[in-house]
Protein backbone atom coordinates (compact mmCIF):
# COMPACT_ATOMS: atom_id res chain seq x y z
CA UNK A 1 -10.77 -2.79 -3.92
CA UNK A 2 -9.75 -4.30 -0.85
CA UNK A 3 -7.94 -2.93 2.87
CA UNK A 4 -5.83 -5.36 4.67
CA UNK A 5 -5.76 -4.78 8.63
CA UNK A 6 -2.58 -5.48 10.23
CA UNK A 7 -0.83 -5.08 13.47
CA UNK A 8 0.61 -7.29 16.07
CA UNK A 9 -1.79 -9.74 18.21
CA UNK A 10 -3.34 -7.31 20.70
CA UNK A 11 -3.39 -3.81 19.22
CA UNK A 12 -7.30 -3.55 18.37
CA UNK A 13 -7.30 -4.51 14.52
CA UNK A 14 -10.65 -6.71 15.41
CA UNK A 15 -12.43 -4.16 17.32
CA UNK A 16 -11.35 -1.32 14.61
CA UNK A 17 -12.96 -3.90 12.31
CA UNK A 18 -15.88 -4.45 13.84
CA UNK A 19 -16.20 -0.73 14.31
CA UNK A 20 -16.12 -0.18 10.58
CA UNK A 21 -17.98 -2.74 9.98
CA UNK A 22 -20.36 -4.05 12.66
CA UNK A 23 -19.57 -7.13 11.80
CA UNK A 24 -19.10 -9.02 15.12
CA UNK A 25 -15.98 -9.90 13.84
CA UNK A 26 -14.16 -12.26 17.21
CA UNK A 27 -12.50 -10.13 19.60
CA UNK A 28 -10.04 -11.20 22.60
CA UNK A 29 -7.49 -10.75 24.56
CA UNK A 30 -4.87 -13.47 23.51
CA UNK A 31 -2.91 -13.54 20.08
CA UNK A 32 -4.20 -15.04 17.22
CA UNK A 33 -7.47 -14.67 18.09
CA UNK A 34 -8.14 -14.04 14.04
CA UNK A 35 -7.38 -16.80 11.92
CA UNK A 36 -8.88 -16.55 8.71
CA UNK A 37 -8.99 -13.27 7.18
CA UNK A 38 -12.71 -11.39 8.45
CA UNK A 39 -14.23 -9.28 5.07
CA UNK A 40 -16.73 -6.67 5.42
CA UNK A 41 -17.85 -4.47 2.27
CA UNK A 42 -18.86 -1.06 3.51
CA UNK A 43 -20.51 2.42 2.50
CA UNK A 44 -17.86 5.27 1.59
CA UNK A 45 -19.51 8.30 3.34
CA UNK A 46 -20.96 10.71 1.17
CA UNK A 47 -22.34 13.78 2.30
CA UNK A 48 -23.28 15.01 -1.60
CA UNK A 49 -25.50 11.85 -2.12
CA UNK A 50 -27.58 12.17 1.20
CA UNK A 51 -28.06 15.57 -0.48
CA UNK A 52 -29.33 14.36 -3.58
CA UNK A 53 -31.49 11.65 -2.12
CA UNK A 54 -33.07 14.86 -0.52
CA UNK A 55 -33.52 16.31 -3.72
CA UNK A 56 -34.84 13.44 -5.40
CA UNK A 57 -36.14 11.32 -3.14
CA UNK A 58 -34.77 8.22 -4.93
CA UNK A 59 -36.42 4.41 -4.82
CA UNK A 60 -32.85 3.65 -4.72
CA UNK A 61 -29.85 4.67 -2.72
CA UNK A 62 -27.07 3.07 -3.35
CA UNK A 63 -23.45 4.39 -1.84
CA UNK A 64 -19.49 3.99 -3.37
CA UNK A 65 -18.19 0.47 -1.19
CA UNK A 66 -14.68 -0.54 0.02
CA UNK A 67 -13.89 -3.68 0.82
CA UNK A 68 -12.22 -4.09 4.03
CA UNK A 69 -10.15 -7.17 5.49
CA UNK A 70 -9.28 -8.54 9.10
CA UNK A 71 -5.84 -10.12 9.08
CA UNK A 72 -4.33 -12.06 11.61
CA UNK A 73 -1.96 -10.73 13.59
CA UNK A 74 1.80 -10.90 12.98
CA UNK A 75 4.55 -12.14 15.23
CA UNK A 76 8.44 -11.83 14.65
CA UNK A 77 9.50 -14.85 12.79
CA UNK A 78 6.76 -14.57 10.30
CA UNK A 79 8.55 -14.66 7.24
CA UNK A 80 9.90 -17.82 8.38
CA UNK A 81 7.11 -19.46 9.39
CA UNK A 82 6.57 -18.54 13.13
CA UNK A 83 3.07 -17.54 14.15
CA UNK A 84 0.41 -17.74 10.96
CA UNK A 85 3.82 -16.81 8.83
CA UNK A 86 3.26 -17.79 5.46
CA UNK A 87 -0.43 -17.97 6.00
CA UNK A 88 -0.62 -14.08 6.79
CA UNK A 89 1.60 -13.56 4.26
CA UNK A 90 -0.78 -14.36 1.89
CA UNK A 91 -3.25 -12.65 3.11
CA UNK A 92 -1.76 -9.12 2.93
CA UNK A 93 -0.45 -9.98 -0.60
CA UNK A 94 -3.99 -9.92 -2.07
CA UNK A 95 -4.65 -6.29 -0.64
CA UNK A 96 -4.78 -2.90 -2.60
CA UNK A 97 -3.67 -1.29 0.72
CA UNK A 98 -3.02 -1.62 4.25
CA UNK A 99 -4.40 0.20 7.42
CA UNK A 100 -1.52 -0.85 9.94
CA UNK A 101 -3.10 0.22 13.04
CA UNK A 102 -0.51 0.54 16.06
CA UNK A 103 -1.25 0.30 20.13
CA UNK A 104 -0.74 3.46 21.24
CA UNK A 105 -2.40 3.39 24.42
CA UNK A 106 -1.26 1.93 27.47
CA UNK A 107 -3.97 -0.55 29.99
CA UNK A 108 -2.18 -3.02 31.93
CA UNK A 109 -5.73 -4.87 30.94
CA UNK A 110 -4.67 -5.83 27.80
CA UNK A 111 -1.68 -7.80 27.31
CA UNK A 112 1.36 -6.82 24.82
CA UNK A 113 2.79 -9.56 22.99
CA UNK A 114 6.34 -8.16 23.42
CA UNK A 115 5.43 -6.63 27.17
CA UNK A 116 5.84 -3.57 26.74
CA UNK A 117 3.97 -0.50 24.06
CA UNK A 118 6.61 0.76 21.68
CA UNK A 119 5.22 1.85 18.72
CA UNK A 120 7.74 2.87 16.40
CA UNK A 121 9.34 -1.33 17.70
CA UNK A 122 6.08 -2.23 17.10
CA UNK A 123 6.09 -0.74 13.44
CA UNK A 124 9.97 -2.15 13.09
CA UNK A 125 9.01 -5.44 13.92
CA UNK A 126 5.80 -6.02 10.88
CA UNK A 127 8.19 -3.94 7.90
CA UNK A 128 10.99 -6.24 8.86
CA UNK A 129 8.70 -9.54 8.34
CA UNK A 130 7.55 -7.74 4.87
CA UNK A 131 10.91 -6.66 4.06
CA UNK A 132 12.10 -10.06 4.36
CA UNK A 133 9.55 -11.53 2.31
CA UNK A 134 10.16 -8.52 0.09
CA UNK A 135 13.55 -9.86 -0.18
CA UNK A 136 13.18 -12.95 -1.28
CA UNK A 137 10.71 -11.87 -4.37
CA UNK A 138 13.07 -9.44 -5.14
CA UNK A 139 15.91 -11.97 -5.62
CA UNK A 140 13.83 -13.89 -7.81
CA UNK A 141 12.85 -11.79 -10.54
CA UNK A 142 16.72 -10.24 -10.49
CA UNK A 143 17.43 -14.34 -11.05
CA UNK A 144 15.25 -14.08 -13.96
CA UNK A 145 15.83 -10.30 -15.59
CA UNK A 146 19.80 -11.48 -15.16
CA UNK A 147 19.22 -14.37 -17.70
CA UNK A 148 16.45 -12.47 -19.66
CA UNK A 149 19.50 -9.57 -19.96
CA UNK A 150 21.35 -12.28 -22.42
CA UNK A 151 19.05 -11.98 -25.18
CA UNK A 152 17.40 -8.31 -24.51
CA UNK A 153 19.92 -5.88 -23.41
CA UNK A 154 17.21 -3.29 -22.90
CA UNK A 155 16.89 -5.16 -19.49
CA UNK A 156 20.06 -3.25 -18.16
CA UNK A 157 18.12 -0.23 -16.59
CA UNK A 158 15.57 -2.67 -14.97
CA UNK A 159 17.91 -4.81 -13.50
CA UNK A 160 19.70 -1.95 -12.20
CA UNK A 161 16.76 -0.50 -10.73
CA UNK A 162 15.94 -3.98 -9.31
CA UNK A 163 19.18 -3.84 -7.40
CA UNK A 164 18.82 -0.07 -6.13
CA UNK A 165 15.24 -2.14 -4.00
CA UNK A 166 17.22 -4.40 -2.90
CA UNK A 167 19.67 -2.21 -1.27
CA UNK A 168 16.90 -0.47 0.32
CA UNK A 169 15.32 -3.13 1.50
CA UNK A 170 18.73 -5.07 2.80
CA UNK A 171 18.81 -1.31 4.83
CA UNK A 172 15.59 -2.10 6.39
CA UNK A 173 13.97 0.21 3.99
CA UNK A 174 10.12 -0.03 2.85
CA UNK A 175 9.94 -0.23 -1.00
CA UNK A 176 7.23 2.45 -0.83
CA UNK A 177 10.24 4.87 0.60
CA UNK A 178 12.03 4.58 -2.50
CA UNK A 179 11.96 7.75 -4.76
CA UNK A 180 11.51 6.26 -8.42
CA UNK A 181 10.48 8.00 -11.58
CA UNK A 182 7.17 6.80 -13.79
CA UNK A 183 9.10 3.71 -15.48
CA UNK A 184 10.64 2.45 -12.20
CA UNK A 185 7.62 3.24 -10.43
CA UNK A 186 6.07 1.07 -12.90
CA UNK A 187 8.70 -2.03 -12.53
CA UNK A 188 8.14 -1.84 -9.22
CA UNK A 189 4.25 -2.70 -9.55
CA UNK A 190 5.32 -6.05 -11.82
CA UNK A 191 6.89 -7.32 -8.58
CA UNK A 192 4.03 -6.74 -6.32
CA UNK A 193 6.26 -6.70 -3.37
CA UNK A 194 4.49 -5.94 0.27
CA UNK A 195 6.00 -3.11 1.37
CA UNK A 196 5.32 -1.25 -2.06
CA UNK A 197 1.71 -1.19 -0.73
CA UNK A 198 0.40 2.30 0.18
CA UNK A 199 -0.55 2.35 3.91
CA UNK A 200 -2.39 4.29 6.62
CA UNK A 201 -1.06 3.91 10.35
CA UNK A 202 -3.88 3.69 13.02
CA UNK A 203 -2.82 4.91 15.63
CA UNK A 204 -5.07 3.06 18.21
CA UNK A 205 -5.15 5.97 21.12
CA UNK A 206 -7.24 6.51 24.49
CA UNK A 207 -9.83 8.53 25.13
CA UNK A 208 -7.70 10.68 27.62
CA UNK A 209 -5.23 11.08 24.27
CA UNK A 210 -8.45 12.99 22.81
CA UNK A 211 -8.90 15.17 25.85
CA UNK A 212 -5.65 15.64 26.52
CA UNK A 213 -4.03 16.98 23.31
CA UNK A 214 -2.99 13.58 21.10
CA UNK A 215 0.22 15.42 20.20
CA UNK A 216 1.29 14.99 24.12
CA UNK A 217 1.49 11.10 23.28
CA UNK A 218 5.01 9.88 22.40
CA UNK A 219 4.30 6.93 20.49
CA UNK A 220 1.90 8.92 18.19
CA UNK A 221 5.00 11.13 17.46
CA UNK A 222 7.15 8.20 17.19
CA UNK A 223 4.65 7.07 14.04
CA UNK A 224 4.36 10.19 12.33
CA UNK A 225 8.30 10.32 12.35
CA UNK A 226 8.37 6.89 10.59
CA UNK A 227 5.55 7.61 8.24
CA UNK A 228 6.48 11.14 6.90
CA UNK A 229 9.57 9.28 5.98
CA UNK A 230 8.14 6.84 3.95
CA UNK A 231 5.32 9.15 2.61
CA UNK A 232 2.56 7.37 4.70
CA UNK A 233 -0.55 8.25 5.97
CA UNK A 234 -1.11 8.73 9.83
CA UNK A 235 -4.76 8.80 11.34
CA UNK A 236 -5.33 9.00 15.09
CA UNK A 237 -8.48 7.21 16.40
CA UNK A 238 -10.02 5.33 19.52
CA UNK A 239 -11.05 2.08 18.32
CA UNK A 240 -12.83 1.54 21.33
CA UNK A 241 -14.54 4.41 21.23
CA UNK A 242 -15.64 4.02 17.54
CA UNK A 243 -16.89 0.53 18.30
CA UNK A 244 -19.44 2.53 20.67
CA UNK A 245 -20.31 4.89 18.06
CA UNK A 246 -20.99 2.68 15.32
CA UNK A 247 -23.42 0.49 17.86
CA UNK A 248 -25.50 4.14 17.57
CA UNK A 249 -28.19 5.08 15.70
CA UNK A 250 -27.82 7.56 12.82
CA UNK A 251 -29.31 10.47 14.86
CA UNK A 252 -27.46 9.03 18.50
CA UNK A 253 -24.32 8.96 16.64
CA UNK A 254 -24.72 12.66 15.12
CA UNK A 255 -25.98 14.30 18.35
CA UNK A 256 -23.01 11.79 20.05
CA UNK A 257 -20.30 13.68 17.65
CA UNK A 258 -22.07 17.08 18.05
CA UNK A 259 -21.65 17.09 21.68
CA UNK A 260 -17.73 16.06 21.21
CA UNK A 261 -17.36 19.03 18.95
CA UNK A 262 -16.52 17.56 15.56
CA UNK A 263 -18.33 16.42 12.44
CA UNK A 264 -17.11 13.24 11.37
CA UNK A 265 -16.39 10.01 13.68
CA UNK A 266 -12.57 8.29 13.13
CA UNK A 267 -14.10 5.51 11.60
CA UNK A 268 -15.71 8.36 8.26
CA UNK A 269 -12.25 9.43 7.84
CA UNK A 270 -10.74 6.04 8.10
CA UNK A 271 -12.90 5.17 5.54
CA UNK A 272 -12.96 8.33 3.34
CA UNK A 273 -8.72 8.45 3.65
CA UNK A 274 -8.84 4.40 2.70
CA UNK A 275 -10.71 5.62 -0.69
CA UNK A 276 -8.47 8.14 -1.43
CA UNK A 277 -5.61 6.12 -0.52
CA UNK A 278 -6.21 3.65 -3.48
CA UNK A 279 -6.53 6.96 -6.38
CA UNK A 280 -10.29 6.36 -6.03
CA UNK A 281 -13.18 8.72 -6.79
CA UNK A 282 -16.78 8.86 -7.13
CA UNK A 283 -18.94 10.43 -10.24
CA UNK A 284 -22.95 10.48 -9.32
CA UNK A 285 -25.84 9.75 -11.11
CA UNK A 286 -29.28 11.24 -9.81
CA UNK A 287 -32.96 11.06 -10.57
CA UNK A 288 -36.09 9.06 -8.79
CA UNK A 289 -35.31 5.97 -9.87
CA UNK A 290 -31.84 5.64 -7.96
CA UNK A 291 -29.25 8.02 -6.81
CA UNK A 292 -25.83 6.37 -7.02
CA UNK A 293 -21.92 6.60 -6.43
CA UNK A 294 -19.63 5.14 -9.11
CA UNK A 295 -16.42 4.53 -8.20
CA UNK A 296 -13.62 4.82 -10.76
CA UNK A 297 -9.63 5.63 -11.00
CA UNK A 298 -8.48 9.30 -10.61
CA UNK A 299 -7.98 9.81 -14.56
CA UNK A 300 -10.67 7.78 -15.65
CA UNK A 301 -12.27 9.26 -19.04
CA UNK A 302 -15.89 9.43 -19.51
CA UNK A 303 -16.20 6.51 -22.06
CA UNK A 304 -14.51 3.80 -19.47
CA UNK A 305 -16.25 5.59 -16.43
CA UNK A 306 -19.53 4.88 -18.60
CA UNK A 307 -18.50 1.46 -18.68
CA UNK A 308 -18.78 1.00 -15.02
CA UNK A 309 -22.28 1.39 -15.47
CA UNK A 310 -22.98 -1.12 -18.57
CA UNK A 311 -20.36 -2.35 -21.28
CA UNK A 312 -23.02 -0.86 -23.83
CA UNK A 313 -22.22 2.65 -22.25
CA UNK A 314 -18.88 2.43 -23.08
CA UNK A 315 -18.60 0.54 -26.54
CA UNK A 316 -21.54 3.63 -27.68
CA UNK A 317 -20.65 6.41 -26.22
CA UNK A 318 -21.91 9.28 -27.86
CA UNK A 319 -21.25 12.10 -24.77
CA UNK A 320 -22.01 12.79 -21.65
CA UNK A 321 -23.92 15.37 -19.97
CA UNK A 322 -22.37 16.63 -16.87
CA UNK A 323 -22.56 18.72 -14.39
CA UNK A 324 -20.68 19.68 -10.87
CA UNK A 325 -22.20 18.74 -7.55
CA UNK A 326 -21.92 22.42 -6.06
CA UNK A 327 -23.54 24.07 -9.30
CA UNK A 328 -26.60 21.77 -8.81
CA UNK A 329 -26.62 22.51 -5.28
CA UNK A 330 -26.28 26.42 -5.90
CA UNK A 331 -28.85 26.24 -8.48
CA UNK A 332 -31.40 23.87 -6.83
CA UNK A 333 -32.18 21.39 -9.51
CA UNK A 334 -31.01 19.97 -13.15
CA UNK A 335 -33.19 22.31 -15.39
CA UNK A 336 -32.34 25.33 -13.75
CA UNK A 337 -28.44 24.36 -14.16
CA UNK A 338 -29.34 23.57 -17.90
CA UNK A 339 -30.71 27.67 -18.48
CA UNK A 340 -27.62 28.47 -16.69
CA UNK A 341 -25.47 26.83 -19.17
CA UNK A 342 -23.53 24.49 -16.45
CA UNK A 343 -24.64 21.41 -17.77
CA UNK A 344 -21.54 20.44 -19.90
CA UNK A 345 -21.70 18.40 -23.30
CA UNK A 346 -18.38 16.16 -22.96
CA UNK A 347 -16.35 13.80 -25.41
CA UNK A 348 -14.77 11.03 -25.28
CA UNK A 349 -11.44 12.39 -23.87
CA UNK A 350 -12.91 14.15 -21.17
CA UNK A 351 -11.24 13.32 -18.11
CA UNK A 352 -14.41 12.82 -14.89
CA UNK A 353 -13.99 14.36 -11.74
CA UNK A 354 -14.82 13.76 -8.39
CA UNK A 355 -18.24 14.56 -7.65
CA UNK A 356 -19.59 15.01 -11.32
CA UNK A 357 -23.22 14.32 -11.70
CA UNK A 358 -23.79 12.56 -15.31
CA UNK A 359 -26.22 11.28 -17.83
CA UNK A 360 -24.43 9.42 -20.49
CA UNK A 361 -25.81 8.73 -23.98
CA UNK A 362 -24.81 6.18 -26.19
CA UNK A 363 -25.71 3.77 -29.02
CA UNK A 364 -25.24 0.60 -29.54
């Protein structure tokens, strides 16, 4: 699963990058300082496996990973070229989601490609480019369902429903804004427009924000006014700060986050909200050979989430033995959850949830 990061030149998509990745991705002061896409695959914080590799003191360790990706920023004029246009384009289009992370900050330091820090223009300015783009997608495939709709008249409701995004998106309207039932919803995932994307605004803020109350900061209003209305994610963070915090050792960075009063840096819930954002979850598996995060669809049953371990699992699945993170934890290990009676026998239509511990057997 991959994260696109997007913004305008100058907001602090490289250093949030870098941040969440310590990658060293370039950083500087002048647009278009990214040019091809930066990728960085990292851990999805997990506080129950750090528990488990207590318990069982694994050989392995081996964390859920996201897939995250450092796109060039976006100018006005990109859906007709200007800037990287077409090039960025591209880019986002092979993205599950998108962090859009918008300069809410002000330093004279640090140059604004339109002057001046707007958010909610700031936002404007990237969903028009999409929208655009957007646009011209959308007028294809109504091209095509129109002369399709000669020979299959079960097209109508489609091509009507084709139409209704287009009006919304001729209103300057983000496709993910537009309420749609299961079928439509399901249309609109054939056309793989941009907008449709889900998305998290990162709203880049100062440390002062922080100490000051972040609700005091008009442009962090400004985007939880636009994304409320488009059923969006907002997430307030200090990329600059997180950049600091990720340069810190595991016990710097705790005692770091203890002294500021909370338990989890910006950059955790970034992460943690970016896995969630995509329908994700994790099932475990535990003993001394390797303690493990699987990461499957919210939904998944336990024959396909066996398949995420080996094809075999899945094509002879017999059951699978689970039980829930918090009853092992009560309980203090795997045989004393088994005299309790918590460790279920499931089928093949049970559905996993987040945080079950398994042992699947199968034959094959």
């Amino acid at each position: 699963m991959k994260l696109g990061i997007v913004g305008l030149p100058n907001v602090g998509k490289s250093t949030l990058f870098n941040a969440i990745t310590n990658a060293g991705a370039q950083s500087a002061n002048y647009a278009f300082c990214t040019i091809e896409p930066n990728v960085g695959v990292v851990a999805v914080p997990d506080e129950r496996l750090d528990k488990l590799a207590e318990m069982y003191n694994p050989v392995k360790f081996t964390p859920a990973t996201i897939e995250f990706v450092d796109i060039a920023g976006l100018v006005r004029g990109a859906s007709k070229g200007e800037g990287l246009g077409n090039k960025f384009l591209s880019h986002i289009r092979e993205v599950d989601a998108v962090i859009h992370v918008v300069r809410c900050f002000e330093d004279d330091d640090i140059i604004h490609v339109d002057g001046s820090v707007n958010a909610k223009r700031d936002i404007e300015t990237i969903n028009l480019e999409l929208i655009l783009s957007d646009l011209e997608m959308i007028e294809r495939r109504l091209d095509r369902t129109s002369k399709a709709m000669k020979g299959d008249k079960t097209l109508a409701s489609e091509y009507e429903f084709l139409k209704r995004v287009k009006e919304a998106l001729e209103n300057e309207q983000t496709a993910r804004s537009i309420e749609c039932d299961d079928d439509e919803k399901a249309i609109l995932d054939t056309v793989a427009l941009l907008t449709s994307k889900p998305v998290i605004y990162a709203c880049n803020m100062s440390e002062d924000d922080f100490v000051n109350g972040i609700d005091s900061n008009e442009n962090y209003k400004a985007v939880c006014e636009i994304a409320a209305a488009e059923g969006s994610e907002v997430l307030p963070i200090c990329a600059g700060l997180e950049a600091e915090i990720s340069s810190l050792s595991k016990e710097d960075k705790e005692m770091f986050l203890e002294d500021l009063g909370i338990q989890s840096s910006g950059l955790d819930l970034l992460i943690q909200r970016s896995y969630n954002l995509l329908g994700l979850i994790s099932y475990l598996t535990a003993g001394q050979p390797e303690v493990r995060a699987w990461t499957i669809k919210k939904g998944t049953k336990a024959p396909q989430a066996a398949g995420k371990i080996h094809s075999d699992f899945e094509r002879g699945f017999i059951r699978a033995e689970v039980v829930s993170f918090d009853n092992l934890m009560e309980l203090g290990s795997l045989a004393a959850a088994k005299e309790k009676g918590l460790v279920k026998s499931e089928g093949k239509e049970y559905v996993m949830k987040d945080g079950d511990i398994v042992h699947f057997l199968f034959n094959v």
